[in-house]
C-alpha atoms as a PDB file:
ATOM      1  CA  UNK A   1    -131.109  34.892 -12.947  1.00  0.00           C
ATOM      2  CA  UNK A   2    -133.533  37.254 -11.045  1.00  0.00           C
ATOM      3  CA  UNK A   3    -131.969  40.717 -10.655  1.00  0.00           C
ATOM      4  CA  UNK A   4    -132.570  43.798  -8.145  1.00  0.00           C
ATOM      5  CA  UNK A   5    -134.043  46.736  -9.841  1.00  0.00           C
ATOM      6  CA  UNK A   6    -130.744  48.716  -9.149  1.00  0.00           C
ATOM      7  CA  UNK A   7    -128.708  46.451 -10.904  1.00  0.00           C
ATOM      8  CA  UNK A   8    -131.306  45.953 -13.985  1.00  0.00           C
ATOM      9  CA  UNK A   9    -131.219  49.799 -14.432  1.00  0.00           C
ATOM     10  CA  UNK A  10    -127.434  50.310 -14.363  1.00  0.00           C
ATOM     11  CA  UNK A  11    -126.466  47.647 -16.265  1.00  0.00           C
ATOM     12  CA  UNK A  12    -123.073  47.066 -16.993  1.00  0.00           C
ATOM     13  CA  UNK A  13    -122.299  49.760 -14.582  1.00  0.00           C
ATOM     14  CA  UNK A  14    -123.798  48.236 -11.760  1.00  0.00           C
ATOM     15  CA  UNK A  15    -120.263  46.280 -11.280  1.00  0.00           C
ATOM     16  CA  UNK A  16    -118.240  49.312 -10.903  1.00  0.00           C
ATOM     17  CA  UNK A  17    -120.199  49.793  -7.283  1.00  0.00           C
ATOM     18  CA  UNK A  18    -117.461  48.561  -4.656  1.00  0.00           C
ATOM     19  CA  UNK A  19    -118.643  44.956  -3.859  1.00  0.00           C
ATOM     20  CA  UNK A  20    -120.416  45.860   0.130  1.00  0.00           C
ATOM     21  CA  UNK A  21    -122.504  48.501  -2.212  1.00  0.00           C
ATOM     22  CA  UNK A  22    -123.471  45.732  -4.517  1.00  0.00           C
ATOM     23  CA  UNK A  23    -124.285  42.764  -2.246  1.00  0.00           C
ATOM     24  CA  UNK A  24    -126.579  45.651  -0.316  1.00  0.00           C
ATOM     25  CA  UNK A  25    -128.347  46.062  -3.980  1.00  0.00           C
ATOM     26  CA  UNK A  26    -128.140  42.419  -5.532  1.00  0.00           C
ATOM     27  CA  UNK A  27    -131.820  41.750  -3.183  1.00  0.00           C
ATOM     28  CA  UNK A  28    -134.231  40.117  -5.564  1.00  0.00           C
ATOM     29  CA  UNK A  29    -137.554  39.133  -5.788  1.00  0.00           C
ATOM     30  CA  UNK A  30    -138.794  35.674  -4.812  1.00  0.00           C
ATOM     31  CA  UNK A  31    -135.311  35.631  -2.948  1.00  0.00           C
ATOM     32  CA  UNK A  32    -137.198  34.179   0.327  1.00  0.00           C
ATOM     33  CA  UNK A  33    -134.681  37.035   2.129  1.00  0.00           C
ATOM     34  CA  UNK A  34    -135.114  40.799   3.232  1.00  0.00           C
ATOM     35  CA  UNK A  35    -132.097  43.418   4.173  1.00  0.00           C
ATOM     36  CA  UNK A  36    -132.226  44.149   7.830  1.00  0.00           C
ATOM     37  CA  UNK A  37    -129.698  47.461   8.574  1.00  0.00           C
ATOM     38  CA  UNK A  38    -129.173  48.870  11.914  1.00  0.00           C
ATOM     39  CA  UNK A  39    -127.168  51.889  12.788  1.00  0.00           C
ATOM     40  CA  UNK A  40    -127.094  55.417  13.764  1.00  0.00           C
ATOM     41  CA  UNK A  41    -127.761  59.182  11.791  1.00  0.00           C
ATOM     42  CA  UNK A  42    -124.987  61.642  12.368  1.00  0.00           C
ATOM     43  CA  UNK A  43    -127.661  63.916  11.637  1.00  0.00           C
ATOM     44  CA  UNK A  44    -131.549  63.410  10.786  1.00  0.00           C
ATOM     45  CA  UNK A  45    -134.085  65.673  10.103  1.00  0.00           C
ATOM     46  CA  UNK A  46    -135.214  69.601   8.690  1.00  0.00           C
ATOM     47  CA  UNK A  47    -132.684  71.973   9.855  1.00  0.00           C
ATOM     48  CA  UNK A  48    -134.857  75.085   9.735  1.00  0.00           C
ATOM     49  CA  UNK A  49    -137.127  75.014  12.160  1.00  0.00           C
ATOM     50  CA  UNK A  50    -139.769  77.618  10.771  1.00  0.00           C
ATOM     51  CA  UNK A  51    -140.654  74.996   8.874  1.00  0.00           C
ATOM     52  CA  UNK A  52    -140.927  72.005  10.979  1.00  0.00           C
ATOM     53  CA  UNK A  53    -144.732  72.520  11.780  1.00  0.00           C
ATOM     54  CA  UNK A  54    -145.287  72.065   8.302  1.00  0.00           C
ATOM     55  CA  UNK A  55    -143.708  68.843   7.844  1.00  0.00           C
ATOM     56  CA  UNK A  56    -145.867  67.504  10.633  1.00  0.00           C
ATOM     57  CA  UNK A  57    -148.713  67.273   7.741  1.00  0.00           C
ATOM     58  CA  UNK A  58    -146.583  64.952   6.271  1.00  0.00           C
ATOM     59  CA  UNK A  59    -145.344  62.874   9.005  1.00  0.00           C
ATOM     60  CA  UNK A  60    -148.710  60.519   9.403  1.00  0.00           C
ATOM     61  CA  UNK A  61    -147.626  59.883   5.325  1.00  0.00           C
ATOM     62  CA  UNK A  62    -144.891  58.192   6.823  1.00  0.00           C
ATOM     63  CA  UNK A  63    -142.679  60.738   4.726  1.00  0.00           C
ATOM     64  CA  UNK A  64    -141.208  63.693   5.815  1.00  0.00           C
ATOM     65  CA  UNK A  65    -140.780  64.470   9.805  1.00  0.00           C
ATOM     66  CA  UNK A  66    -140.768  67.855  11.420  1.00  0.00           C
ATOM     67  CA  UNK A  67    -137.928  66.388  14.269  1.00  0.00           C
ATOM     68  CA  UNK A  68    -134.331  67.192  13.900  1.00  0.00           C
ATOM     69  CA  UNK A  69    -131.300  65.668  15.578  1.00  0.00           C
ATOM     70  CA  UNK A  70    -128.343  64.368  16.025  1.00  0.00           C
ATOM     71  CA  UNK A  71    -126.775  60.652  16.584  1.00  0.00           C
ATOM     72  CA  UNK A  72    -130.573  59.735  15.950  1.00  0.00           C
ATOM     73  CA  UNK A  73    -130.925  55.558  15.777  1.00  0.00           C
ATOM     74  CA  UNK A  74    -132.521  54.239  12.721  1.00  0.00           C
ATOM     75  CA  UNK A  75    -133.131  50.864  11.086  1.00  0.00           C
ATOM     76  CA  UNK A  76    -133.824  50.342   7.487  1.00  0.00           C
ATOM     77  CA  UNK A  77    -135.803  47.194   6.482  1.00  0.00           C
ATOM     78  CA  UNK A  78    -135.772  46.425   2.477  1.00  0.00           C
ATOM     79  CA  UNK A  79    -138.247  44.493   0.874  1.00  0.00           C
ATOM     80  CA  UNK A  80    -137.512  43.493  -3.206  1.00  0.00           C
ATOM     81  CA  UNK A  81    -140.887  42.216  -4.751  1.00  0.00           C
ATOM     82  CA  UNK A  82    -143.274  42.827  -7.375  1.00  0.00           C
ATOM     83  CA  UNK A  83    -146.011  45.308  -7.205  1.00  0.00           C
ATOM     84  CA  UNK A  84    -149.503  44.412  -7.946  1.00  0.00           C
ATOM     85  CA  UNK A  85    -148.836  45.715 -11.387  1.00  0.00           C
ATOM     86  CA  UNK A  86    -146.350  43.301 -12.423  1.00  0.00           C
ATOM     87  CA  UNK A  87    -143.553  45.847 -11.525  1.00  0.00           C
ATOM     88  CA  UNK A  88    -140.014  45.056  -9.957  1.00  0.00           C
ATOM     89  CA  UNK A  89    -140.170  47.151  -6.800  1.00  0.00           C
ATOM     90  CA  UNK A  90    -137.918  47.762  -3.468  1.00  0.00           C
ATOM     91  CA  UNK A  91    -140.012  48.952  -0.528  1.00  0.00           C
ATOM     92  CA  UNK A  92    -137.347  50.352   2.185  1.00  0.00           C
ATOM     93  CA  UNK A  93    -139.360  51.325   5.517  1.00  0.00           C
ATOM     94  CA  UNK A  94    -136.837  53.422   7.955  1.00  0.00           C
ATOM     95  CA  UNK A  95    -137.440  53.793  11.618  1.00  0.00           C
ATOM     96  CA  UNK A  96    -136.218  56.604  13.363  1.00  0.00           C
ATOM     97  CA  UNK A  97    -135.752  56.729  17.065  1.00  0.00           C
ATOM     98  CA  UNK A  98    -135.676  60.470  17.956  1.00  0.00           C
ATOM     99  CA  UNK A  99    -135.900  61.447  22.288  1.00  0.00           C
ATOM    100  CA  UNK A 100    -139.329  62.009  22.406  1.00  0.00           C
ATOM    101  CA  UNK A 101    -141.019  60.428  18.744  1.00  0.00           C
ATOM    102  CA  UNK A 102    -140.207  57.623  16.781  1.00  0.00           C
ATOM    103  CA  UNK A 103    -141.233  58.230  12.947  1.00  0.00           C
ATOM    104  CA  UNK A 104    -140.916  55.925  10.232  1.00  0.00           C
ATOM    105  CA  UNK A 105    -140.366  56.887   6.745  1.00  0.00           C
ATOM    106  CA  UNK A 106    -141.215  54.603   4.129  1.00  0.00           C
ATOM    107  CA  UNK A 107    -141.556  54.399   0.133  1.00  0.00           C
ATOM    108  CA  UNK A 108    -141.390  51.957  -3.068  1.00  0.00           C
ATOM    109  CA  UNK A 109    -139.083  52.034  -5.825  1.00  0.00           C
ATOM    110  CA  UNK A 110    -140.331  50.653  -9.119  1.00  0.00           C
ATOM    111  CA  UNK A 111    -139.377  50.114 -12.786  1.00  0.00           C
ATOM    112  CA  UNK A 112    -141.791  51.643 -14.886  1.00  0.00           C
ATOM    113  CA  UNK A 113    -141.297  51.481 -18.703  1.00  0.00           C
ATOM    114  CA  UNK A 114    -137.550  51.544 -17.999  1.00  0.00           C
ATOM    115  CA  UNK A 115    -137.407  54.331 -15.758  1.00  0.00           C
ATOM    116  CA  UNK A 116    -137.160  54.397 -11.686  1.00  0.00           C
ATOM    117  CA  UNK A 117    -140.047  55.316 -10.030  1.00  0.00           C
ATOM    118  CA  UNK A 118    -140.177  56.483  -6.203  1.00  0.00           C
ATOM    119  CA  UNK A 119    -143.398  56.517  -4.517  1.00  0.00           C
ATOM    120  CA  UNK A 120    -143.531  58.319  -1.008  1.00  0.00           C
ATOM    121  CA  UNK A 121    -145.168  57.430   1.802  1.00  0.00           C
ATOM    122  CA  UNK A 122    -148.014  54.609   3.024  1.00  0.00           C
ATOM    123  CA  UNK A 123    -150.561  56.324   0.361  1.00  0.00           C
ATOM    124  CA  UNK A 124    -148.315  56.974  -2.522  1.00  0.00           C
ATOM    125  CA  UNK A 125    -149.531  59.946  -2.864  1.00  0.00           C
ATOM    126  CA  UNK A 126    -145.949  61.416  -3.775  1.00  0.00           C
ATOM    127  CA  UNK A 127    -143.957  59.877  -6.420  1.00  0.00           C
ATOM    128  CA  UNK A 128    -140.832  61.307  -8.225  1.00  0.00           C
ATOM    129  CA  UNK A 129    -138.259  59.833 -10.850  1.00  0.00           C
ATOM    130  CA  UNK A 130    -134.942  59.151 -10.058  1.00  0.00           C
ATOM    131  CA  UNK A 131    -131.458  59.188 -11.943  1.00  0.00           C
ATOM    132  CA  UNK A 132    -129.147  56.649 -10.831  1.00  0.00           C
ATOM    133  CA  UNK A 133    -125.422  56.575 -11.409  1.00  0.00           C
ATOM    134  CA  UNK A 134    -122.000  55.015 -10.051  1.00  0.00           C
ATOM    135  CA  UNK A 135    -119.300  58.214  -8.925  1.00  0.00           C
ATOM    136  CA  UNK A 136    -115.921  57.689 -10.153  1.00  0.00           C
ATOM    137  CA  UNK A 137    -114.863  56.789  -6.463  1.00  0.00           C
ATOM    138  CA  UNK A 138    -117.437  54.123  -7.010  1.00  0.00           C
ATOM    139  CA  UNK A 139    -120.076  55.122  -4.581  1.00  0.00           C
ATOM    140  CA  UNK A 140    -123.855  55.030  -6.417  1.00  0.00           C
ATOM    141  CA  UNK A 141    -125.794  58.406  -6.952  1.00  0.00           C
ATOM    142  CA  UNK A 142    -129.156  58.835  -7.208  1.00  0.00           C
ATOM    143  CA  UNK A 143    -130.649  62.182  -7.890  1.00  0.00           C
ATOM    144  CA  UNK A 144    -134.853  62.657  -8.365  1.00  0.00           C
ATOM    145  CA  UNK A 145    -136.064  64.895 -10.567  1.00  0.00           C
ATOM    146  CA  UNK A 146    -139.952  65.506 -12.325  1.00  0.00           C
ATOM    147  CA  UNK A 147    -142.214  64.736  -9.092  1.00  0.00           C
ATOM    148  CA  UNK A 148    -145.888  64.314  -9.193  1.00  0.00           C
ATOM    149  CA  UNK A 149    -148.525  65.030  -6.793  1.00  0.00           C
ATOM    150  CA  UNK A 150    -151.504  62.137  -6.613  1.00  0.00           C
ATOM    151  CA  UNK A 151    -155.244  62.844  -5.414  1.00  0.00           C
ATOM    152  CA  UNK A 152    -157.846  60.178  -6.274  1.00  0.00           C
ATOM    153  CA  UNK A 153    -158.600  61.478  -9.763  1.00  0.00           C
ATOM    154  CA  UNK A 154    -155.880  64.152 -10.619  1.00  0.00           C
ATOM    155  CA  UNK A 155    -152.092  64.060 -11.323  1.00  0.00           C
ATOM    156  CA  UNK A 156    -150.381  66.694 -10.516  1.00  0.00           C
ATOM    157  CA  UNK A 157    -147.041  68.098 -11.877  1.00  0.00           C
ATOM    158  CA  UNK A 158    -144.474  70.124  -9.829  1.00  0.00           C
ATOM    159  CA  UNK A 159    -143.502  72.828 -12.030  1.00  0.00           C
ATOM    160  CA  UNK A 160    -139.369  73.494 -11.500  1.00  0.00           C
ATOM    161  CA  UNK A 161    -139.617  76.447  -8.990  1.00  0.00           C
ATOM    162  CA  UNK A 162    -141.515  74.681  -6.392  1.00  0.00           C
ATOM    163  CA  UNK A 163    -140.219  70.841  -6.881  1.00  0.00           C
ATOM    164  CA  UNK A 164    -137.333  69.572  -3.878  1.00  0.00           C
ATOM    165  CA  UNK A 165    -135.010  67.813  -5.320  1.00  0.00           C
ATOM    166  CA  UNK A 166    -133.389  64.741  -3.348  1.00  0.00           C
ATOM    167  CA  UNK A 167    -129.692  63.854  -3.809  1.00  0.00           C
ATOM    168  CA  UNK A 168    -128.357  60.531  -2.158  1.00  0.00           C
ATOM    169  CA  UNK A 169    -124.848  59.509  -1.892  1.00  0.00           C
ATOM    170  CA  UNK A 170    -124.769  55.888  -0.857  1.00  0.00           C
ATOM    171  CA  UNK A 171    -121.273  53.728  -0.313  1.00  0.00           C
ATOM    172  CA  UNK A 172    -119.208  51.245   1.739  1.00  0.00           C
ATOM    173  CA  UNK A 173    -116.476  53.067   4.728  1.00  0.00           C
ATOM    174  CA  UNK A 174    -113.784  50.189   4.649  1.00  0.00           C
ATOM    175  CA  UNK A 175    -112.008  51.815   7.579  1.00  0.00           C
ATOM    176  CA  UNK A 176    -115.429  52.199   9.874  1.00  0.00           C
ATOM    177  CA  UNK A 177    -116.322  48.239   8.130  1.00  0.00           C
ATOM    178  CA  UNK A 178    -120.161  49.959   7.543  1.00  0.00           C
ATOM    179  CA  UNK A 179    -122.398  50.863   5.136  1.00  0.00           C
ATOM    180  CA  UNK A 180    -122.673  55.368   4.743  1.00  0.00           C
ATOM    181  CA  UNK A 181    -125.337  57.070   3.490  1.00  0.00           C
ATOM    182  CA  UNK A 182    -125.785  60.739   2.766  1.00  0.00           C
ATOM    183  CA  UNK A 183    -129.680  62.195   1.619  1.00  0.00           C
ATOM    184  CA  UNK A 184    -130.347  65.967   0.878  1.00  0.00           C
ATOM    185  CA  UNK A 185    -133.270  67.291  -0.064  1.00  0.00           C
ATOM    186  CA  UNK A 186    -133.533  71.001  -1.696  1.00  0.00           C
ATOM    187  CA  UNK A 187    -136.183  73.137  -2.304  1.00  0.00           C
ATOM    188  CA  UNK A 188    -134.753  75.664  -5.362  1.00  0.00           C
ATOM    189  CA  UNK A 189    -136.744  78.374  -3.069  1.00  0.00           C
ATOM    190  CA  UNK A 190    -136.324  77.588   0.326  1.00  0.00           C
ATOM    191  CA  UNK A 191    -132.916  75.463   0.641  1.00  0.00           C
ATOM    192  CA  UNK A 192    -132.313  72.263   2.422  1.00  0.00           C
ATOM    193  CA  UNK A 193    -135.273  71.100   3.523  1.00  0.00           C
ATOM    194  CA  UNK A 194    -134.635  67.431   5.000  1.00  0.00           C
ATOM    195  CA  UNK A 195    -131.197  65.772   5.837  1.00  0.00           C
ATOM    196  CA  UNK A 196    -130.234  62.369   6.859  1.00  0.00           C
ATOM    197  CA  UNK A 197    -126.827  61.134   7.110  1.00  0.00           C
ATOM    198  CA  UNK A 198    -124.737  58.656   8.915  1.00  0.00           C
ATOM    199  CA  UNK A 199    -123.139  54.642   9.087  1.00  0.00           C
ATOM    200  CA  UNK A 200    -124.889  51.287   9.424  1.00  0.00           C
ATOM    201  CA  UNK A 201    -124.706  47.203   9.578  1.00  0.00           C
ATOM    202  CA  UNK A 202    -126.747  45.728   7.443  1.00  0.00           C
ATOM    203  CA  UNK A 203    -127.746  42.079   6.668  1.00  0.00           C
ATOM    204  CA  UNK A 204    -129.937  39.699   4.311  1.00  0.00           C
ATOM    205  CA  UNK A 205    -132.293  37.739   6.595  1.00  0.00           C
ATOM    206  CA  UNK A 206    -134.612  34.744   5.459  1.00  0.00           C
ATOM    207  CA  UNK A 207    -138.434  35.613   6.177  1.00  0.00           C
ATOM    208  CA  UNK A 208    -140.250  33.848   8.548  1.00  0.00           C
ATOM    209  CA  UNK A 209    -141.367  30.806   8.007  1.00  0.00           C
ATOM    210  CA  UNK A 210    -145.225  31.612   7.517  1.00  0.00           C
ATOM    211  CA  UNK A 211    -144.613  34.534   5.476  1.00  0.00           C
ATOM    212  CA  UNK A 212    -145.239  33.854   1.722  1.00  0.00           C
ATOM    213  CA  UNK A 213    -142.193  35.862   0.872  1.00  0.00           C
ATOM    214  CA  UNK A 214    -139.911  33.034   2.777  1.00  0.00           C
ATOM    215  CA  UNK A 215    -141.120  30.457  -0.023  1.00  0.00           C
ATOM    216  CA  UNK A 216    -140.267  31.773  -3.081  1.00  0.00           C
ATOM    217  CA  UNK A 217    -143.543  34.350  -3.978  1.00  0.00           C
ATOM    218  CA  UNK A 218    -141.986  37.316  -5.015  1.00  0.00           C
ATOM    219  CA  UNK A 219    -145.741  39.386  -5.142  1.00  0.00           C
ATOM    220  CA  UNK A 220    -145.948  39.427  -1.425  1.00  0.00           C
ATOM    221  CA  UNK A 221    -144.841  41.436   1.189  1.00  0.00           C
ATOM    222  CA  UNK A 222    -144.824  40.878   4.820  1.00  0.00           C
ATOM    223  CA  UNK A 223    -148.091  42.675   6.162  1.00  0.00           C
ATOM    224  CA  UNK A 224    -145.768  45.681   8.741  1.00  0.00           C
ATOM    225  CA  UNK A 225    -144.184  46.679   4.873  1.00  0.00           C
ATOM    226  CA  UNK A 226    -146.988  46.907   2.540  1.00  0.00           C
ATOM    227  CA  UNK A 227    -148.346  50.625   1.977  1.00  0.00           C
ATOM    228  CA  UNK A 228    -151.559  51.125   2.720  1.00  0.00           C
ATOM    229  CA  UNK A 229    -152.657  52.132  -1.110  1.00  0.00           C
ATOM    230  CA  UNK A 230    -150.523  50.985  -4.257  1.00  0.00           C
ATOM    231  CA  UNK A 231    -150.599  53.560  -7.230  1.00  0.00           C
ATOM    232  CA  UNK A 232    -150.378  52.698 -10.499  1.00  0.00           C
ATOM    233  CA  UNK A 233    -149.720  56.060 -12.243  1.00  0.00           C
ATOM    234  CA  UNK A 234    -146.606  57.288 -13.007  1.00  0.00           C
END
């Protein structure tokens, strides 16, 4: 039986998620359904606002943003497929709906010689590896770590002192009946760097009828998901 990348990396531990935390996970490819979530950010964005201007560069990535907010509405689409490269991959593409911009920040997850590989952005010109893990209150962890910088012909390594780290608390709120998530990102020089946190619905939803994803072909994506360059290196 076809398998979602998170649950084909955890294993056995995969089943100690609480249930809402694996049904949001269990998306496979060739499924002929995508998640749909819907819901609001206590708090999005970079707190420190010397440094907003700078995350603007990265904004047209579809990456970071330079806004910050509160009670920001967002909706997360998720997309399980396989890459052009024969990979297992999750592309998640999040809309945020801040007063005066809406930004989307997208990337793809893939399995690359057993380890979890996050790519950044509509160029992929980020990617990092991530650690995944279930908390002993059951909620799944995922921390990056080693993150690489992409041009056309160079690969770039982030030595320690300048590479963010991302830490991501994700779980089900039985008494709010929603899905929580809780990213940080941390810069060992400069501090918190990006925050996003808050509650949503969220849904599996059959494709369309003429996209090739609704019948069963697990290499496509619906045209509004797929990054505008796929990277191969790792």
């Amino acid at each position: 039986m076809s398998q979602g990348i998170y649950a084909q990396l955890l294993g056995e531990d995969f089943a100690r998620l609480q249930p809402e935390v694996q049904e949001y996970f269990s998306l496979a490819p060739g499924s002929g359904y995508y998640g749909l979530g819907t819901g609001v950010f206590d708090v999005a964005g970079c707190p420190q606002a010397w440094l907003r201007p700078f995350l603007r560069l990265s904004a047209s990535e579809q990456a970071f943003f330079p806004e910050y907010g509160e009670q920001v509405p967002f909706q997360i689409e998720n997309h399980s497929h396989i890459d052009p490269f024969g990979r297992p991959s999750l592309t998640a593409r999040r809309t945020l709906s801040f007063p005066a911009q809406q930004r989307v920040f997208e990337d793809t997850s893939s399995i690359v010689d057993g380890r979890l590989i996050d790519y950044v952005g509509k160029h992929h010109r980020l990617a990092t590896e991530l650690s995944l893990s279930v908390a002993a209150d059951r909620k799944l962890r995922a921390v990056s770590h080693t993150s690489r910088l992409f041009t056309r012909q160079l690969k770039l390594r982030l030595p320690a002192a300048l590479d963010a780290k991302a830490y991501t608390l994700q779980w089900w709120d039985a008494e709010a009946g929603k899905h929580r998530i809780q990213v940080k990102v941390i810069h060992p020089q400069i501090g918190l760097i990006l925050v996003y946190a808050g509650g949503f619905d969220y849904q599996l939803k059959p494709y369309p009828a003429h996209e090739a994803a609704a019948h069963g072909v697990p290499s496509r994506l619906p045209h509004s998901a797929q990054p505008q360059r796929w990277e191969t290196r790792s």
